[in-house]
Every structure is written in structure tokens, then in C-alpha cells.
Protein backbone atom coordinates (compact mmCIF):
# COMPACT_ATOMS: atom_id res chain seq x y z
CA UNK A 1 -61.26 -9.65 10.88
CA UNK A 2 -60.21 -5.99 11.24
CA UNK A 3 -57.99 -6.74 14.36
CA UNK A 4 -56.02 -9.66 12.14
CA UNK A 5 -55.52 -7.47 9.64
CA UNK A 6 -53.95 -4.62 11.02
CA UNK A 7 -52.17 -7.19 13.17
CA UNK A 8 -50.84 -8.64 10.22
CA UNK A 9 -50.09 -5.01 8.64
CA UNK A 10 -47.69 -4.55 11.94
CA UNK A 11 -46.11 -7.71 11.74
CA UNK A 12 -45.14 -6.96 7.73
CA UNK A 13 -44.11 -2.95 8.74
CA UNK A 14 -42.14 -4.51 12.02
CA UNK A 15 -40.52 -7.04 9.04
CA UNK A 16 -40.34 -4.90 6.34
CA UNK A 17 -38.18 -2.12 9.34
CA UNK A 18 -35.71 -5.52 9.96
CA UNK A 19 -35.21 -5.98 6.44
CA UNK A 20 -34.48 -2.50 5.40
CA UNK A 21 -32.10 -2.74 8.45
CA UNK A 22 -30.55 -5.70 7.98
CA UNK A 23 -30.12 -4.40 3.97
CA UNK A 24 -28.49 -0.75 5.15
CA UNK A 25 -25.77 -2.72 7.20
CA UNK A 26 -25.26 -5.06 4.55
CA UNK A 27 -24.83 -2.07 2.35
CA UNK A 28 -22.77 0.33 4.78
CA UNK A 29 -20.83 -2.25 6.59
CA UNK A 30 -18.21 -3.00 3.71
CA UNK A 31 -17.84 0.76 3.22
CA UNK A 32 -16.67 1.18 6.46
CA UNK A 33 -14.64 -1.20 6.33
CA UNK A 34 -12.95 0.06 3.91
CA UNK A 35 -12.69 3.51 4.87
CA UNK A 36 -9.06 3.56 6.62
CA UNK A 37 -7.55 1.75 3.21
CA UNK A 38 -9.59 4.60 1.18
CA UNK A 39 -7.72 6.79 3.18
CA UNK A 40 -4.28 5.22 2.86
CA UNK A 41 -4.48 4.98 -0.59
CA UNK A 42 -4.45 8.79 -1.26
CA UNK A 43 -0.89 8.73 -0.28
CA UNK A 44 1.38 10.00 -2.72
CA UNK A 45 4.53 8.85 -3.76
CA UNK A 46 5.97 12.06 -5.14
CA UNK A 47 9.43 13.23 -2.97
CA UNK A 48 8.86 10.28 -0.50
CA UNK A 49 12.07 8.27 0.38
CA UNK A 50 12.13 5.06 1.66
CA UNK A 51 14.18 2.20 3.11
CA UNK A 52 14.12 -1.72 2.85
CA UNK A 53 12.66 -3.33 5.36
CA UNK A 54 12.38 -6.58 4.31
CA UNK A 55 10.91 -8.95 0.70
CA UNK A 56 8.42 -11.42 1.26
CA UNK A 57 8.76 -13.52 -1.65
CA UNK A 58 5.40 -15.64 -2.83
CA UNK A 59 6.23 -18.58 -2.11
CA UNK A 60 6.14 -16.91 1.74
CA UNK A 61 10.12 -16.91 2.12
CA UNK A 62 11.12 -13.58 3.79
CA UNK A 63 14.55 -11.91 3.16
CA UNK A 64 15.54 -8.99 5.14
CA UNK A 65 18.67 -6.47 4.54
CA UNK A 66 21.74 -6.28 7.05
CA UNK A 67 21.76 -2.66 6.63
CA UNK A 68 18.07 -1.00 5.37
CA UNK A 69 19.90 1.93 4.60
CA UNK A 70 21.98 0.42 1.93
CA UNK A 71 18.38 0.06 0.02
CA UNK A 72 16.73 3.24 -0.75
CA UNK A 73 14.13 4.25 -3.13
CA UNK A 74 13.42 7.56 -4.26
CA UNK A 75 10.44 8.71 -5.86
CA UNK A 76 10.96 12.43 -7.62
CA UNK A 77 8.18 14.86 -8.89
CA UNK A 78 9.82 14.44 -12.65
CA UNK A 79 8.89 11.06 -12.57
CA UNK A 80 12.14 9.61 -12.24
CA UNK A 81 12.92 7.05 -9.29
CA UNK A 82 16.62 7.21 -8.02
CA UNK A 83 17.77 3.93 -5.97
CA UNK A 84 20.42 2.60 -3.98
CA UNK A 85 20.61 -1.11 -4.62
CA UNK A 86 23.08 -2.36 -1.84
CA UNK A 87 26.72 -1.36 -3.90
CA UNK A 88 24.81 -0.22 -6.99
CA UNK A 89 22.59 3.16 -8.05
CA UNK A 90 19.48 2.75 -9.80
CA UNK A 91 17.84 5.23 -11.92
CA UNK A 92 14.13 4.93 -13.96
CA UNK A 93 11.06 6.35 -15.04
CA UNK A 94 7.76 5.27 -12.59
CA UNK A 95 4.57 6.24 -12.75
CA UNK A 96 1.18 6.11 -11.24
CA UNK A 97 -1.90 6.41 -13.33
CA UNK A 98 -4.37 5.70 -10.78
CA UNK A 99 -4.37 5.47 -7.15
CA UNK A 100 -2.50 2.47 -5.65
CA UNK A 101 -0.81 1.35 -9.23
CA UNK A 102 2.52 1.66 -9.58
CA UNK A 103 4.87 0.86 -12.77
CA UNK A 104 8.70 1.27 -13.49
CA UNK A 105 10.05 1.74 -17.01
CA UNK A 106 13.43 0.98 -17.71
CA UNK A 107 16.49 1.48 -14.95
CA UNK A 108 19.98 2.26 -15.63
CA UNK A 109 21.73 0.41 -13.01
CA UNK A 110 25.87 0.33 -12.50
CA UNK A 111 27.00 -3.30 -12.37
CA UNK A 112 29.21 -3.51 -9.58
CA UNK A 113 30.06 -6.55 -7.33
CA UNK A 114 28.19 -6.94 -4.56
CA UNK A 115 29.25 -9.21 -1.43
CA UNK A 116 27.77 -12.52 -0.66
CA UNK A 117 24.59 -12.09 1.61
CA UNK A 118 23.23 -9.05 -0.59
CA UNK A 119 19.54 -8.72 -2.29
CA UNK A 120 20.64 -6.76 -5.11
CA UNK A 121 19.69 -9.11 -7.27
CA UNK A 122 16.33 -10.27 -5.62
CA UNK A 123 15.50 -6.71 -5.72
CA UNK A 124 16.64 -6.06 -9.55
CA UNK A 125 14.96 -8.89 -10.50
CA UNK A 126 11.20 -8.15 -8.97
CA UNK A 127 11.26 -4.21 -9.16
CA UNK A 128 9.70 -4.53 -13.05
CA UNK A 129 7.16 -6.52 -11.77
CA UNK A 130 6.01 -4.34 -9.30
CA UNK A 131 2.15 -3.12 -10.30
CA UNK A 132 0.30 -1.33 -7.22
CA UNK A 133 1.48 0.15 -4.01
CA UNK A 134 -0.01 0.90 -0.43
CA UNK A 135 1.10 2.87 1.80
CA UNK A 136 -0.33 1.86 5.68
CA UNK A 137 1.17 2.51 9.32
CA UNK A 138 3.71 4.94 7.73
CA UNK A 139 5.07 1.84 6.02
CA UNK A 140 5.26 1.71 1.87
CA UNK A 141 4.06 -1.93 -0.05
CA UNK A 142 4.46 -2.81 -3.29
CA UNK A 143 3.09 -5.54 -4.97
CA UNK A 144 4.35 -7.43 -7.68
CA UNK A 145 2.21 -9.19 -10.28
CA UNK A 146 0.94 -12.31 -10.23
CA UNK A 147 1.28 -12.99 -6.17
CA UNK A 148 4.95 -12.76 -6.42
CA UNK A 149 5.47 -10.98 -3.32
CA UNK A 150 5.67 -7.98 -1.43
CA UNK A 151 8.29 -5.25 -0.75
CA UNK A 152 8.13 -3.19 2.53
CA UNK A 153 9.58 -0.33 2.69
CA UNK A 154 9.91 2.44 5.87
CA UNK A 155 10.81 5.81 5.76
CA UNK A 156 13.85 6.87 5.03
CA UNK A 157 14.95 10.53 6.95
């Protein structure tokens, strides 16, 4: 009787070690996972510039610019993002009151013409729906509300 029970004592510490195992890597395992996007979303958006590099809409269309550089955000220290929409300048308020959101007020934009083939108005159109941001592999993303795409952005020198 003595040799059953501390056989069956073993048996419950060698299950008892699996479980508390098995519960630590269910624990740490989504932390880790999560530790390069932690990292990434520290990034600050203060004096960055960036370029287009191309809108994915929701629906999963993709539209890409035949010159990035004619697509430029930039996002000052005084709060105030200055843009280069194509053959129009852009000017607004943005903020940031948490890591990874992201939120522009109201833009002054000039009204010019632009040429067949251009995304100004794509780009005019989704920028007040932006909400959250990520920047990964040097790259900037913002999301827009609701699933309605991304915008990628690359550094701009």
C-alpha cells in the first residue's frame, strides 16, 4: 500500500510538472510573439518623412504611384502634418494619443488639376479615416477604419 501510494504521489508531481509546463508556454508563448510588434510600435512619428509606396484598398485592389516622390507625408513636432498630394500641398493637425493610433483633423489642401492616372483623390478621400499606424521593416502603415485599407509608406530622404 505504501509503494502505490508514493507511486501515485510521483505520477501526480510528474503531471502536476507537465501541466505547470504546458500552462507557462501557454502563458509566455503569445508574449513572445508579440515582442518584435511591441517593439515596432514605440516608433514615433514626430519629424519622420515618408513616401507612397502603394494603397491597398479593402476590397484588396492595390494602387501604386508612378512617381512615390510626388506623395509625401510629413509629420512635425507642432503637431502639424505637411503633404504633397501628387500636384497639390496638404496641411493638418494629427495626433497620437496612444501608441499605434493615429488621427488627422482638418487639411487645407490647394485644389489644383491633377492628370489622369493620379491618386490624389484616393488619397484625400481615405486620409480622415486613417485611425492607427505601424511602423515595421523601416516601412510606415496606416490603417483606416472599418477594414478600409492600408497605406504604405517608405522613407522619404
Amino acid at each position: 500500500m505504501v509503494q502505490y501510494r508514493r507511486a501515485l504521489a510521483r505520477r501526480n508531481i510528474a503531471g502536476l510538472a507537465r501541466f505547470s509546463t504546458l500552462l507557462a508556454l501557454l502563458i509566455l508563448a503569445p508574449l513572445a510573439a508579440c515582442a518584435p510588434f511591441v517593439a515596432q510600435q514605440d516608433a514615433r512619428l514626430e519629424g519622420t518623412s515618408w513616401k507612397l509606396a502603394r494603397f491597398q484598398g479593402g476590397d484588396g485592389a492595390v494602387l501604386e504611384p508612378d512617381e512615390r516622390s510626388k506623395y509625401t507625408l510629413t509629420f512635425g513636432a507642432d503637431g502639424v502634418m505637411r503633404a504633397r498630394i501628387d500636384c497639390n500641398r496638404a496641411s493638418g493637425a494629427w495626433k497620437s494619443a496612444d501608441a499605434r493610433q493615429l488621427e488627422f483633423g482638418p487639411m487645407a489642401i490647394t485644389r489644383a488639376q491633377c492628370p489622369p492616372g493620379s491618386l490624389h483623390d484616393q488619397l484625400v478621400k481615405q486620409l480622415p479615416y486613417v485611425r492607427s499606424y505601424l511602423v515595421k521593416d523601416g516601412r510606415l502603415f496606416l490603417s483606416m477604419m472599418a477594414d478600409a485599407g492600408t497605406i504604405e509608406f517608405e522613407p522619404a530622404p
